[in-house]
C-alpha atoms as a PDB file:
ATOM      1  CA  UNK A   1       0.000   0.000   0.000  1.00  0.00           C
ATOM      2  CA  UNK A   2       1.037   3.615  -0.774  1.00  0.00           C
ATOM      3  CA  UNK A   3       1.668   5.691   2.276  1.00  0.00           C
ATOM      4  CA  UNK A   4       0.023   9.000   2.109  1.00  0.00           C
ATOM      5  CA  UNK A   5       3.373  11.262   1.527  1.00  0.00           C
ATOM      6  CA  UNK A   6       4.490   9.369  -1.230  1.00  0.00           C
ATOM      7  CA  UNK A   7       0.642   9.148  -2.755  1.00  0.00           C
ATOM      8  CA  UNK A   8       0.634  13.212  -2.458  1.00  0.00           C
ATOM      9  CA  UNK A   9       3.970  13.536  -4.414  1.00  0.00           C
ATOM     10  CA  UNK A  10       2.671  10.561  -6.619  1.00  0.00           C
ATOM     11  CA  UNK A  11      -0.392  12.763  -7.688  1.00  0.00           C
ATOM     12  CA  UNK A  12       1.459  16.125  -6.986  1.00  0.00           C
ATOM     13  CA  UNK A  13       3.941  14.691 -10.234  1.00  0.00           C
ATOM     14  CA  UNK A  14       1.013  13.742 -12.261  1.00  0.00           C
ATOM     15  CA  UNK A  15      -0.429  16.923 -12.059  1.00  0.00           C
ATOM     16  CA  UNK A  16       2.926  18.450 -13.198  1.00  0.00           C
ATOM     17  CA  UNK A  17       2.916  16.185 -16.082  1.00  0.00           C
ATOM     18  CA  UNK A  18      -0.473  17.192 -16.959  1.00  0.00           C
ATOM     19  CA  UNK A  19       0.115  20.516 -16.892  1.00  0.00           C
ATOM     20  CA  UNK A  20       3.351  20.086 -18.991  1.00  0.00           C
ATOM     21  CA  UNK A  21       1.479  17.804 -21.827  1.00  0.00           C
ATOM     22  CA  UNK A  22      -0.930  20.385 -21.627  1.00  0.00           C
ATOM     23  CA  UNK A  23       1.169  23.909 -22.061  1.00  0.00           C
ATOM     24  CA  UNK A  24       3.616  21.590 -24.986  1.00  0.00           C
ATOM     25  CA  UNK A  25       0.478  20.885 -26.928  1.00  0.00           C
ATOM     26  CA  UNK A  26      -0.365  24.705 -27.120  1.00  0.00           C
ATOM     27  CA  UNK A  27       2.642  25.820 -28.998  1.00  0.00           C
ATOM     28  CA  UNK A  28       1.918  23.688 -32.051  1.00  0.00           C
ATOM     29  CA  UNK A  29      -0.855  22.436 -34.426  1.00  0.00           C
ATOM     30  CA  UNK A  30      -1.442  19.112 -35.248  1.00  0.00           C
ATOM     31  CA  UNK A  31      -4.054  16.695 -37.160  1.00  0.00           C
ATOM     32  CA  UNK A  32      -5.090  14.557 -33.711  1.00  0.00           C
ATOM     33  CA  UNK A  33      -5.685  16.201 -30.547  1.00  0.00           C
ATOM     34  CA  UNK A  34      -3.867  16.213 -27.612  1.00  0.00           C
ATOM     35  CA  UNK A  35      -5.348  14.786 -24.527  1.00  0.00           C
ATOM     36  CA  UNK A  36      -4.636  15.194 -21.207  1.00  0.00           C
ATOM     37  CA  UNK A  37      -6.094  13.215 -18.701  1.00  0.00           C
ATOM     38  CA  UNK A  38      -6.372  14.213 -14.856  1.00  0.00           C
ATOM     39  CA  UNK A  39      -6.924  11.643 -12.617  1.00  0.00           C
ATOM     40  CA  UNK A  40      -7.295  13.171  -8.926  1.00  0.00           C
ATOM     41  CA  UNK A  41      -8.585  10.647  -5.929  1.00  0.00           C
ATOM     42  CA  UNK A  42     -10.479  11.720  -3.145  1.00  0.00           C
ATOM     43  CA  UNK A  43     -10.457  15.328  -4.254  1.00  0.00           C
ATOM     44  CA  UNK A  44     -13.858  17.217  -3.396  1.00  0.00           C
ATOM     45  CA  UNK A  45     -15.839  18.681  -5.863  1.00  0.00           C
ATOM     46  CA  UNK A  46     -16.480  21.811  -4.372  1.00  0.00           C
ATOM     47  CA  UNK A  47     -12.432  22.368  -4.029  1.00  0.00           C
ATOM     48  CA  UNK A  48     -12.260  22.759  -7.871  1.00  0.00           C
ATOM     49  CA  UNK A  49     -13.830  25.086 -10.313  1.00  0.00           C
ATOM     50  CA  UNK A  50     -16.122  22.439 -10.467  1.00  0.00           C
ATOM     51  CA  UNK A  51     -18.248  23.568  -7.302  1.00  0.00           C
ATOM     52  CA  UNK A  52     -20.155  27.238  -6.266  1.00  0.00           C
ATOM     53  CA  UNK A  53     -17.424  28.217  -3.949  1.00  0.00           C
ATOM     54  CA  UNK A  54     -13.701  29.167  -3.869  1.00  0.00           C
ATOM     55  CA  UNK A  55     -11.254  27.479  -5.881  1.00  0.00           C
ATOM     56  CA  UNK A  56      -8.385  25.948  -4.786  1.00  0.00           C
ATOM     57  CA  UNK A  57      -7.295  24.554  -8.126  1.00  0.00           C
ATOM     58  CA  UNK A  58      -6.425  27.295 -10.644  1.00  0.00           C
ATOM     59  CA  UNK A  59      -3.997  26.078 -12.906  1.00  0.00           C
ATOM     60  CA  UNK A  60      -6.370  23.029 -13.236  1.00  0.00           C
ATOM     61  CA  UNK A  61      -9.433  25.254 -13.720  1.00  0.00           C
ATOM     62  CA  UNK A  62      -8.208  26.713 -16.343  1.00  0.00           C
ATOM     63  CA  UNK A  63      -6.764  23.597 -18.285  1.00  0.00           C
ATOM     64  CA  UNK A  64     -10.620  22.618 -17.507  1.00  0.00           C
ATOM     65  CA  UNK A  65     -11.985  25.573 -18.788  1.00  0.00           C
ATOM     66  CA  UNK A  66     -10.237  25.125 -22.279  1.00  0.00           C
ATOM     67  CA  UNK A  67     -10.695  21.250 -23.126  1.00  0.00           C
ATOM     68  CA  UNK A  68     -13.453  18.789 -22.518  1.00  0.00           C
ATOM     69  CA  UNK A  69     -14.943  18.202 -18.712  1.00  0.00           C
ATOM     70  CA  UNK A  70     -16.790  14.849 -18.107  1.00  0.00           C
ATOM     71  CA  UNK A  71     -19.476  15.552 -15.190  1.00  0.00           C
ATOM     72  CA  UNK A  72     -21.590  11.707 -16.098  1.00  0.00           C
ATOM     73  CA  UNK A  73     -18.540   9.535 -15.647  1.00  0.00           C
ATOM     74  CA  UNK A  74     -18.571   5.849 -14.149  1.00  0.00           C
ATOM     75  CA  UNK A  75     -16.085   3.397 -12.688  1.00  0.00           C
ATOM     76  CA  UNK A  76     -15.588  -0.186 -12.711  1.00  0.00           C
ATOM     77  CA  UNK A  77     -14.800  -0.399  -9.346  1.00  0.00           C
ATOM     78  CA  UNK A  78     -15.440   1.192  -5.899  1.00  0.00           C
ATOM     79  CA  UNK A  79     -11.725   2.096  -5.009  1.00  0.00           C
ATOM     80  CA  UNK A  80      -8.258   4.093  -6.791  1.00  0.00           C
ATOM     81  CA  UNK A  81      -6.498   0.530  -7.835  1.00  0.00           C
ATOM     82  CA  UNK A  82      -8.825  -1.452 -10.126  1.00  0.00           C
ATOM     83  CA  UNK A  83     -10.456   1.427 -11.279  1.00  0.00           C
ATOM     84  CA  UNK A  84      -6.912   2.926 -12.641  1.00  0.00           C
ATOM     85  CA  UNK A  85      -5.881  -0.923 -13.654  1.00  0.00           C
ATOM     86  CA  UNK A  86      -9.686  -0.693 -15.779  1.00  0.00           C
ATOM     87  CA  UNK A  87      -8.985   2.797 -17.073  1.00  0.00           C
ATOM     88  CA  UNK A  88      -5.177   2.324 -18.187  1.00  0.00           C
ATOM     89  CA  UNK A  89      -5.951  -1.347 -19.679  1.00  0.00           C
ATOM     90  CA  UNK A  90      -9.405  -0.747 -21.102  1.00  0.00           C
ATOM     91  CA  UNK A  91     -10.352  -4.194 -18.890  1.00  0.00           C
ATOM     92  CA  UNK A  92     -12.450  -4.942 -16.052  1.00  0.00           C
ATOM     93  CA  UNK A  93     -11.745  -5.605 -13.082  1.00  0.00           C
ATOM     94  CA  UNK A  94     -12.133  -9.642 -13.761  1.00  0.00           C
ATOM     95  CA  UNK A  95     -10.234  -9.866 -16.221  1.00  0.00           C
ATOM     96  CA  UNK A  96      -7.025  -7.646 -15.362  1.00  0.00           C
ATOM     97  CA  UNK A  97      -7.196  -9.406 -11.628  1.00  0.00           C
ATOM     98  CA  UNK A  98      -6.321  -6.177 -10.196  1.00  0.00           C
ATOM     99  CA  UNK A  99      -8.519  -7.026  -6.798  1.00  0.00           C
ATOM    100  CA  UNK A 100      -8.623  -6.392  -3.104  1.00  0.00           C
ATOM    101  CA  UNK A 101      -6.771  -9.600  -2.907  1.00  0.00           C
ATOM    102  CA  UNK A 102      -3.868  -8.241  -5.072  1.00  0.00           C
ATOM    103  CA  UNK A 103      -3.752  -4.512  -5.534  1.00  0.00           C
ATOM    104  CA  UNK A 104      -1.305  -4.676  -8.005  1.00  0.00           C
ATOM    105  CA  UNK A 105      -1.642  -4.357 -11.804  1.00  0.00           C
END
């Protein structure tokens, strides 16, 4: 299990690389688009530009405000592991056996 320093750092350098897909993609045209996706777990909705009150998000609002915003989206599984193992593989949880039993892709 991931303890909760190195999980912050984990999603503190995803952002970053988000952000840095994101501002690379701006300089240039090309045929297909660029997409960034932003994972974020247990983040609050009303902590983002997604809810009515302050932000605490900016840089992320506004890579929000200029691309595509899913607000309907579904998982395959109730918790972070499978449910990352489902969206990076395109599987479910059965059959990438990513499980409570063995959190590991």
């Amino acid at each position: 299990m991931i303890g909760p320093f190195r999980r912050i750092a984990l999603l503190a350098a995803l952002i970053a690389a988000a952000v840095l897909v994101y501002v690379a993609g701006c300089s240039r045209e090309e045929a297909a688009p660029n997409i960034v996706l932003v994972v974020l777990d247990t983040v609050r909705r009303d902590v983002t530009g997604c809810g009515d009150g302050p932000s605490f998000t900016p840089h992320l609002d506004r890579m929000m405000n200029d691309g595509t915003r899913f607000t309907d989206a579904w998982a395959t599984a109730p918790w972070t592991p499978p449910s990352h193992a489902s969206l990076f593989t395109g599987l479910l949880s059965s059959d990438h056996k990513c499980t409570a039993r063995n959190p590991v892709l």
